[in-house]
N, C-alpha and C. Protein backbone atom coordinates (compact mmCIF):
# COMPACT_ATOMS: atom_id res chain seq x y z
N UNK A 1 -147.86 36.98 99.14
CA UNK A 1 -146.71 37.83 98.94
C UNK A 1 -146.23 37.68 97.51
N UNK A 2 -145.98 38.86 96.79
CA UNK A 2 -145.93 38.34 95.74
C UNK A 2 -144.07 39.03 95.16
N UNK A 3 -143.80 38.14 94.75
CA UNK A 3 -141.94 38.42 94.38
C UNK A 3 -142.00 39.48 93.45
N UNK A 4 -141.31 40.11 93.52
CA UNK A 4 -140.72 42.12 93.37
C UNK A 4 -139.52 41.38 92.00
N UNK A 5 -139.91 41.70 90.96
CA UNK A 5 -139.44 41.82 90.19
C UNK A 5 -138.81 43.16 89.56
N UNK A 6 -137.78 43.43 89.33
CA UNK A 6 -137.15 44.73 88.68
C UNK A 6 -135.69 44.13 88.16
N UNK A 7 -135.74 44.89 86.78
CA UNK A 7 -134.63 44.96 85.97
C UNK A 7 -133.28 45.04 87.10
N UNK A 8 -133.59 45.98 87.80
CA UNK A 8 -132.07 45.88 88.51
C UNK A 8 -131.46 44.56 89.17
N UNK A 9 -132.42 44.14 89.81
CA UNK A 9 -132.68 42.73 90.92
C UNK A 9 -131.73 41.70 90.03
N UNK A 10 -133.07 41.46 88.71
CA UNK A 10 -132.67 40.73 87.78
C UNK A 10 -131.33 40.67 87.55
N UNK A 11 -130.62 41.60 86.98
CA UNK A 11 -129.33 42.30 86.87
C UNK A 11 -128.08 41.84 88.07
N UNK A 12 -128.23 42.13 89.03
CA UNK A 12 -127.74 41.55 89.77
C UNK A 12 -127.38 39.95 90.23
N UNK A 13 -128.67 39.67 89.93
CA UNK A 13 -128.83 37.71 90.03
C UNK A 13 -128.39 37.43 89.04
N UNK A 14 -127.86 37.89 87.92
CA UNK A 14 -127.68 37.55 86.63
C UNK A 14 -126.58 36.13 86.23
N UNK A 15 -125.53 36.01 87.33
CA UNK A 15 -124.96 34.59 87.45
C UNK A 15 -125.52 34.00 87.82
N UNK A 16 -126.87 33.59 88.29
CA UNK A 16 -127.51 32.28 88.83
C UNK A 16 -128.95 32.05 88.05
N UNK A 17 -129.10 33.71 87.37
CA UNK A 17 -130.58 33.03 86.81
C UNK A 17 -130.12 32.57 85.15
N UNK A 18 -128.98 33.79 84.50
CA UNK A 18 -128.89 32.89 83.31
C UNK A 18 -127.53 32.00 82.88
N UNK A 19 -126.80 32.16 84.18
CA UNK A 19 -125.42 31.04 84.20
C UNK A 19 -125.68 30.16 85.12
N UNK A 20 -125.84 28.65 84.80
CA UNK A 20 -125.82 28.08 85.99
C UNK A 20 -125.01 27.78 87.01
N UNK A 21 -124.51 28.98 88.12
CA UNK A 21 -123.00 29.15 88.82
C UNK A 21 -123.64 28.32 89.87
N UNK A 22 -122.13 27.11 90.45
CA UNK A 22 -122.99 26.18 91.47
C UNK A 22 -121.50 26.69 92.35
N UNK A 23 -121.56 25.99 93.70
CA UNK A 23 -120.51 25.89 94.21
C UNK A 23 -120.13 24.24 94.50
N UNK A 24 -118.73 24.45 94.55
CA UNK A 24 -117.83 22.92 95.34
C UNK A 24 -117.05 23.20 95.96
N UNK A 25 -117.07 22.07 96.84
CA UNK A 25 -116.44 21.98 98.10
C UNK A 25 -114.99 21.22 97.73
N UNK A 26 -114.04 21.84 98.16
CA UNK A 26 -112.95 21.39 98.35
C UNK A 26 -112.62 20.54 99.13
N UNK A 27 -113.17 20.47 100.32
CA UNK A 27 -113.15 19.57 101.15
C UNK A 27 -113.43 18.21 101.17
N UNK A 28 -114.82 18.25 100.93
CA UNK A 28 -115.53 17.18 100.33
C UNK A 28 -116.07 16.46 98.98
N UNK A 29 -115.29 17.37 98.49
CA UNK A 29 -115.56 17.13 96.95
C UNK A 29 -116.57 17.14 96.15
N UNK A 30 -118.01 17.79 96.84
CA UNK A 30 -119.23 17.71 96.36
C UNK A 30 -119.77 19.01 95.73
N UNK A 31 -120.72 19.22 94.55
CA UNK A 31 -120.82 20.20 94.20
C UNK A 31 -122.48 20.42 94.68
N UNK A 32 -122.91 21.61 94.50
CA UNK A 32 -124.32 21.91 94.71
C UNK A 32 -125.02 23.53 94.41
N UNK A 33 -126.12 23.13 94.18
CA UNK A 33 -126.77 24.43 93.57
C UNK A 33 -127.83 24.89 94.71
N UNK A 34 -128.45 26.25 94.58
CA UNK A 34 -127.88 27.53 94.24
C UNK A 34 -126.60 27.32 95.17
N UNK A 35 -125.34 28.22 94.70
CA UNK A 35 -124.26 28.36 95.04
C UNK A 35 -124.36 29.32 96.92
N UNK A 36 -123.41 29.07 97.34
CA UNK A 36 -123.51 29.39 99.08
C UNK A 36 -122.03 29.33 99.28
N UNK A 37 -121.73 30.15 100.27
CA UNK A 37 -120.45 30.01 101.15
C UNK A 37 -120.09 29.28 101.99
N UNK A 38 -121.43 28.12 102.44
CA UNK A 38 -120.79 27.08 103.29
C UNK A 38 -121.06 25.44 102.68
N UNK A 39 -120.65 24.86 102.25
CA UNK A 39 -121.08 23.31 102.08
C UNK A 39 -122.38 23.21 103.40
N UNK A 40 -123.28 22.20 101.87
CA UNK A 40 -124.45 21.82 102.65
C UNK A 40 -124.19 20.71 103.27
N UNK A 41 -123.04 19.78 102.34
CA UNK A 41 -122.87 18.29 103.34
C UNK A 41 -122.12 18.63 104.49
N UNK A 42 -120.94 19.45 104.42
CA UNK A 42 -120.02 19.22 105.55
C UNK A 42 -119.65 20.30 106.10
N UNK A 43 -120.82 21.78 106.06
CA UNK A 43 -120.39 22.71 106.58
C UNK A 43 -118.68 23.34 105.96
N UNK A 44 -118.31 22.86 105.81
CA UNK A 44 -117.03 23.94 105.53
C UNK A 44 -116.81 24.87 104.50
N UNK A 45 -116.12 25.64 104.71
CA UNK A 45 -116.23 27.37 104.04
C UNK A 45 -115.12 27.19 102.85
N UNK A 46 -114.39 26.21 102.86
CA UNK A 46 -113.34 25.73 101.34
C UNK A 46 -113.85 25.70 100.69
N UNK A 47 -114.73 26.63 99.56
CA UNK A 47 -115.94 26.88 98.65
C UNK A 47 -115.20 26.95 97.38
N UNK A 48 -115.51 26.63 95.86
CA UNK A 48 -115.13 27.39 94.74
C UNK A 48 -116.76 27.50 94.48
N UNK A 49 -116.49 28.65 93.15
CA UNK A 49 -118.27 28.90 93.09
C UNK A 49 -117.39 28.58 91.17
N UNK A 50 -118.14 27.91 90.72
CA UNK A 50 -117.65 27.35 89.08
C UNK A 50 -119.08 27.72 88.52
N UNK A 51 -119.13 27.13 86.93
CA UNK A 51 -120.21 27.61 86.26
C UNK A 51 -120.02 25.88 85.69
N UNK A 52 -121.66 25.99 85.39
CA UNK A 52 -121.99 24.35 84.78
C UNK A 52 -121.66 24.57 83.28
N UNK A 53 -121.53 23.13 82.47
CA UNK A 53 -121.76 23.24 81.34
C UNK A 53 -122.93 22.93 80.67
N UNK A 54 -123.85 22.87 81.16
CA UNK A 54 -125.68 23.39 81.20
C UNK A 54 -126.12 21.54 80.85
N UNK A 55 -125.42 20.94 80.87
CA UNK A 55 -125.66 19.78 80.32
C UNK A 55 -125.94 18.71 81.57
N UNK A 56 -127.01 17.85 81.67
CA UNK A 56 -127.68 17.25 82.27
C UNK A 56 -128.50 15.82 82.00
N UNK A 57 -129.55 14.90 83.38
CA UNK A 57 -129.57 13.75 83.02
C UNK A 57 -131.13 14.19 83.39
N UNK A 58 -132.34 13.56 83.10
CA UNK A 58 -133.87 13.52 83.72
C UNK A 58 -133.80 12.87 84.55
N UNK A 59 -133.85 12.66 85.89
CA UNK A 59 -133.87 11.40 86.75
C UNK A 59 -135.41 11.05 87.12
N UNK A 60 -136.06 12.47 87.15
CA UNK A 60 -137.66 11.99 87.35
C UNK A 60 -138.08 13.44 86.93
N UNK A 61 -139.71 13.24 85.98
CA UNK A 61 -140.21 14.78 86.21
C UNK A 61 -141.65 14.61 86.07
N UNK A 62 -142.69 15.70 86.04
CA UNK A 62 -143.73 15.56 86.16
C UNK A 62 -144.30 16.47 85.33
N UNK A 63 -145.71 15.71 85.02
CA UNK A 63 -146.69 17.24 84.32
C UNK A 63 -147.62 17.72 84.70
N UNK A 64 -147.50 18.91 84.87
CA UNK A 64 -148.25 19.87 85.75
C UNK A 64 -149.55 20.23 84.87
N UNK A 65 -150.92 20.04 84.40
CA UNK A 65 -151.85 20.24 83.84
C UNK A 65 -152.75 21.62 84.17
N UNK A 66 -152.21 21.39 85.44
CA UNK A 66 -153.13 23.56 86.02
C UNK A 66 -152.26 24.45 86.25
N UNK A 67 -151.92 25.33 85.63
CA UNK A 67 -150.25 25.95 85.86
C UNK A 67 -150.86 26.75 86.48
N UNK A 68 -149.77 27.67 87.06
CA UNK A 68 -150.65 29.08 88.08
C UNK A 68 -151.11 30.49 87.54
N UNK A 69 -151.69 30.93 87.68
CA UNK A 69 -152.13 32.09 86.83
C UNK A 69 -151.06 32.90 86.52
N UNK A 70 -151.11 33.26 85.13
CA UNK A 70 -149.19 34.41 84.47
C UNK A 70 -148.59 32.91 83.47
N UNK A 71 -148.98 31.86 83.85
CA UNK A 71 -148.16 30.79 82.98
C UNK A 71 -148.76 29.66 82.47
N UNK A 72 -150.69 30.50 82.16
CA UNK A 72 -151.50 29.13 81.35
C UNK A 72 -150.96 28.71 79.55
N UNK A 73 -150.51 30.02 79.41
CA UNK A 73 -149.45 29.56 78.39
C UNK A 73 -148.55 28.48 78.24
N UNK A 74 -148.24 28.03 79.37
CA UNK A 74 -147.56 26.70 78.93
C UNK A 74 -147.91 25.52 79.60
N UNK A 75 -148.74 25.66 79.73
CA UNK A 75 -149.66 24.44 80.23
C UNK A 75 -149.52 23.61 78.79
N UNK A 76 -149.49 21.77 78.78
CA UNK A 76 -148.67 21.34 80.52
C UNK A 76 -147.46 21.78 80.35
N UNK A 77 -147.09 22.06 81.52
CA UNK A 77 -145.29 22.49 81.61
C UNK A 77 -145.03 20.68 82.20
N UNK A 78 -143.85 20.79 81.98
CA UNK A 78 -143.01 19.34 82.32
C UNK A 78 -142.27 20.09 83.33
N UNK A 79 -142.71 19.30 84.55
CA UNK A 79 -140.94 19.75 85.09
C UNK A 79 -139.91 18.25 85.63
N UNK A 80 -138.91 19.14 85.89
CA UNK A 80 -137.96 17.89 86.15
C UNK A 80 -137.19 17.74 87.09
N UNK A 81 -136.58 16.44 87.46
CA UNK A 81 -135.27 17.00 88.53
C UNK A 81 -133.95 16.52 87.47
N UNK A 82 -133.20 17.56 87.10
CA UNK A 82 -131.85 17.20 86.46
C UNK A 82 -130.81 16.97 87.12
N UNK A 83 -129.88 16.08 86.88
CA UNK A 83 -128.93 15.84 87.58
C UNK A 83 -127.92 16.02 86.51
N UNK A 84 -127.09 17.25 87.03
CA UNK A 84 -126.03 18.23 85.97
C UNK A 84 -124.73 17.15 85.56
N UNK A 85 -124.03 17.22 84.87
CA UNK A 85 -122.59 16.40 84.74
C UNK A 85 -121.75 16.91 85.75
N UNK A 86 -122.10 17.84 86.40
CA UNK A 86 -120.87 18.58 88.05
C UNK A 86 -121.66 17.94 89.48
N UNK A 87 -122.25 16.81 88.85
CA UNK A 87 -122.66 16.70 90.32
C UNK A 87 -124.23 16.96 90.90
N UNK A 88 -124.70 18.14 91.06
CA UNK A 88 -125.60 18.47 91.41
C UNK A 88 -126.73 18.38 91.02
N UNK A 89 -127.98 18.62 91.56
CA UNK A 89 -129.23 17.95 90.70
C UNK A 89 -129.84 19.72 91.14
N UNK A 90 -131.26 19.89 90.34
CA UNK A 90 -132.52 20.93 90.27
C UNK A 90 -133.11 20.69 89.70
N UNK A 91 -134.34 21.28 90.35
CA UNK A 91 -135.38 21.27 89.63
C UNK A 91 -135.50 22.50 88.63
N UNK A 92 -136.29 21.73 87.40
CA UNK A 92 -136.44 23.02 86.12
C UNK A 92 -137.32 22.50 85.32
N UNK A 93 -137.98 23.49 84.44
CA UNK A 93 -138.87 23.00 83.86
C UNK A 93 -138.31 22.63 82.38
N UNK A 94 -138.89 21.72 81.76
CA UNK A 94 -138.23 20.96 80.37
C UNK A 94 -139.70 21.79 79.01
N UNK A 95 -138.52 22.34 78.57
CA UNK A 95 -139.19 22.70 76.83
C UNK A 95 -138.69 22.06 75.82
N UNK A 96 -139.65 22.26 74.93
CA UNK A 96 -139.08 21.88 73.22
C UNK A 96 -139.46 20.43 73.07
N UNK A 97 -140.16 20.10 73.99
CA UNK A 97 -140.31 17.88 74.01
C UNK A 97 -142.36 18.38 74.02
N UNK A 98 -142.84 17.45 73.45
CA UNK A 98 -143.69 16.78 74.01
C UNK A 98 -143.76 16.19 75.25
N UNK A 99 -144.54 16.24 76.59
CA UNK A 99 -144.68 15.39 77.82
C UNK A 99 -144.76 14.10 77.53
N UNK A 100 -145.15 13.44 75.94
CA UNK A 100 -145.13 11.44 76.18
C UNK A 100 -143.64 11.62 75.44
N UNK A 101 -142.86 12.64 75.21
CA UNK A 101 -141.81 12.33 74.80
C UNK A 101 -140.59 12.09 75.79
N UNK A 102 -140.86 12.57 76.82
CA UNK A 102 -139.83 12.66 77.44
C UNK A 102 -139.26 11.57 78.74
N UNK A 103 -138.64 11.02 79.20
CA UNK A 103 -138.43 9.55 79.72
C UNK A 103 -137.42 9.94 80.54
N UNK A 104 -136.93 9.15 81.51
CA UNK A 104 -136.14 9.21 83.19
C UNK A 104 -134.80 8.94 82.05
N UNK A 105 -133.66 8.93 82.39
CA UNK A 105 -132.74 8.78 81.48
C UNK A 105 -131.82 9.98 80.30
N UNK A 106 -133.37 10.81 79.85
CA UNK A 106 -133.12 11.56 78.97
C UNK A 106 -131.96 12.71 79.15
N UNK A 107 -131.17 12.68 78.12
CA UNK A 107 -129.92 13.93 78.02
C UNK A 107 -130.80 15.32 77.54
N UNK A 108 -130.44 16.42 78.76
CA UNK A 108 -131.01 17.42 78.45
C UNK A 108 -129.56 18.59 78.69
N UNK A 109 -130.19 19.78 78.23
CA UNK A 109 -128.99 20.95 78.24
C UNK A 109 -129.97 22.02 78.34
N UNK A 110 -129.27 23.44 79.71
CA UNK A 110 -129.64 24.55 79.38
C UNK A 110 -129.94 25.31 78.79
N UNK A 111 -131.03 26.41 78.05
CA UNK A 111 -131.30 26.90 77.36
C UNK A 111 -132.06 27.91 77.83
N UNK A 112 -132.05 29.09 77.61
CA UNK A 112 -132.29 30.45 78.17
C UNK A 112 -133.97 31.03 77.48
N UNK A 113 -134.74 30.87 78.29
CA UNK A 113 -136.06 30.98 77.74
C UNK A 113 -136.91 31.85 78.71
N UNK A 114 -138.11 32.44 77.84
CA UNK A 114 -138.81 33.50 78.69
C UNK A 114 -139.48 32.68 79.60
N UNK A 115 -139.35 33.18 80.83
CA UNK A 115 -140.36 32.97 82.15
C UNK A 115 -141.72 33.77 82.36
N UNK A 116 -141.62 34.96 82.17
CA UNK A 116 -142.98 35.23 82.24
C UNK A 116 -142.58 36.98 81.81
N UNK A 117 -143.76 37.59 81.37
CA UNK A 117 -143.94 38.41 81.10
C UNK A 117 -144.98 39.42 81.79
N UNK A 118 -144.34 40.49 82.28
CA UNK A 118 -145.01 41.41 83.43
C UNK A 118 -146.23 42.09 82.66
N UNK A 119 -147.07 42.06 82.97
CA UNK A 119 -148.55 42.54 82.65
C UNK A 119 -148.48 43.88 83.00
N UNK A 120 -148.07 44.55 84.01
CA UNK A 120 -148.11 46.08 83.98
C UNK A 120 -147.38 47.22 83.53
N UNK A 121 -145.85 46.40 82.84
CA UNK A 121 -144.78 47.22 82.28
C UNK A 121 -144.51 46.83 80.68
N UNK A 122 -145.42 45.52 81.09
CA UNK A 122 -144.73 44.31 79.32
C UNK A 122 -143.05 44.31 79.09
N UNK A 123 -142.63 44.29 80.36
CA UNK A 123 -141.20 43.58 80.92
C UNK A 123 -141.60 42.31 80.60
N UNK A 124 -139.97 41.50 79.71
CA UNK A 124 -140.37 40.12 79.46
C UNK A 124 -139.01 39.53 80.43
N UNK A 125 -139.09 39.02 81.24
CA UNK A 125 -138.07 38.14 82.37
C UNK A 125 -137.69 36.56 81.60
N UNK A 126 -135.99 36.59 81.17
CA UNK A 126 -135.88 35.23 80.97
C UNK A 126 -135.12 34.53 81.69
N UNK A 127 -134.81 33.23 82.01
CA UNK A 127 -134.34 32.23 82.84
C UNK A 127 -133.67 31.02 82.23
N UNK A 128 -133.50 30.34 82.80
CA UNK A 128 -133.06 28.84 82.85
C UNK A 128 -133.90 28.08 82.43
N UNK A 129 -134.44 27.03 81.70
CA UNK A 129 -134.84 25.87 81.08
C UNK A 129 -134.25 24.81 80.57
N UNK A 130 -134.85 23.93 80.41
CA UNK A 130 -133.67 22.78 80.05
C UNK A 130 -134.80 21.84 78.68
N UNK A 131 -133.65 21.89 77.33
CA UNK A 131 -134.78 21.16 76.46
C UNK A 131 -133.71 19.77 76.11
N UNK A 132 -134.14 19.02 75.14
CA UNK A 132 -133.17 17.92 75.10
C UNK A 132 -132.19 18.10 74.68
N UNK A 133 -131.13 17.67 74.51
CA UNK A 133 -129.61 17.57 74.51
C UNK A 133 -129.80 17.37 72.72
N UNK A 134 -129.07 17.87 71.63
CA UNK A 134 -128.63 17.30 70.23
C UNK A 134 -127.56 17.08 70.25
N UNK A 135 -127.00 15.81 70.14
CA UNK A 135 -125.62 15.65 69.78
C UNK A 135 -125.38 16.04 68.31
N UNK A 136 -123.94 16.82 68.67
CA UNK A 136 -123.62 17.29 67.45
C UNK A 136 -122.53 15.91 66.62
N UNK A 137 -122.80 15.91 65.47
CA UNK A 137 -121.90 14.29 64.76
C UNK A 137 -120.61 15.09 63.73
């Protein structure tokens, strides 16, 4: 099955693919991604839906050496699980590092980068990525 891509779709998802909008629970005080109307820990519907400040921790990631066909271009991709400063963790893939550069620990931040590019329209689709963090001095 293969995912239906169109400008409009895109368009529509547009708070979750290039804002990272999570929700929290009022109740329980926990935040979590993709955003939903019910808490995943405690069921309840006391929802806010907020936006991250794209900024994040590596807790573990991996390198993928056979990417899937549409993305031998970035072979190896790194991916990761980030754990955001609001709480919540995802998975995403890490640019702009070298794979021996990158270590469990590392400060990373959102950054809006092409995902793939449609072969039958040369529609270019961009997303979410995460490269390392620069502190500014």
């Amino acid at each position: 099955m293969m995912f239906e891509r169109s400008p409009a779709k895109i368009w529509r998802n547009r708070d979750v693919l290039y804002r990272l909008k999570y929700s929290y629970c009022r109740d329980c005080k926990r935040s979590f991604y993709p955003p939903r109307g019910r808490c995943i820990y405690c069921g309840s519907s006391n929802i806010e839906h907020r936006y991250s400040s794209g900024r994040g921790v590596v807790k573990e990631f991996t390198v993928v050496y056979q990417t899937p066909v549409g993305f031998t271009d970035m072979s190896p991709m790194v991916i990761g699980l980030i754990e955001m400063e609001e709480g919540f963790r995802l998975l995403a893939q890490i640019v702009d590092v070298k794979p021996e550069e990158i270590s469990n620990g590392m400060k990373v931040e959102a950054v809006l980068r092409r995902m793939i590019v449609d072969g039958e329209t040369g529609l270019i689709y961009y997303g979410i990525k995460f490269a390392p963090l620069i502190e500014k001095s």
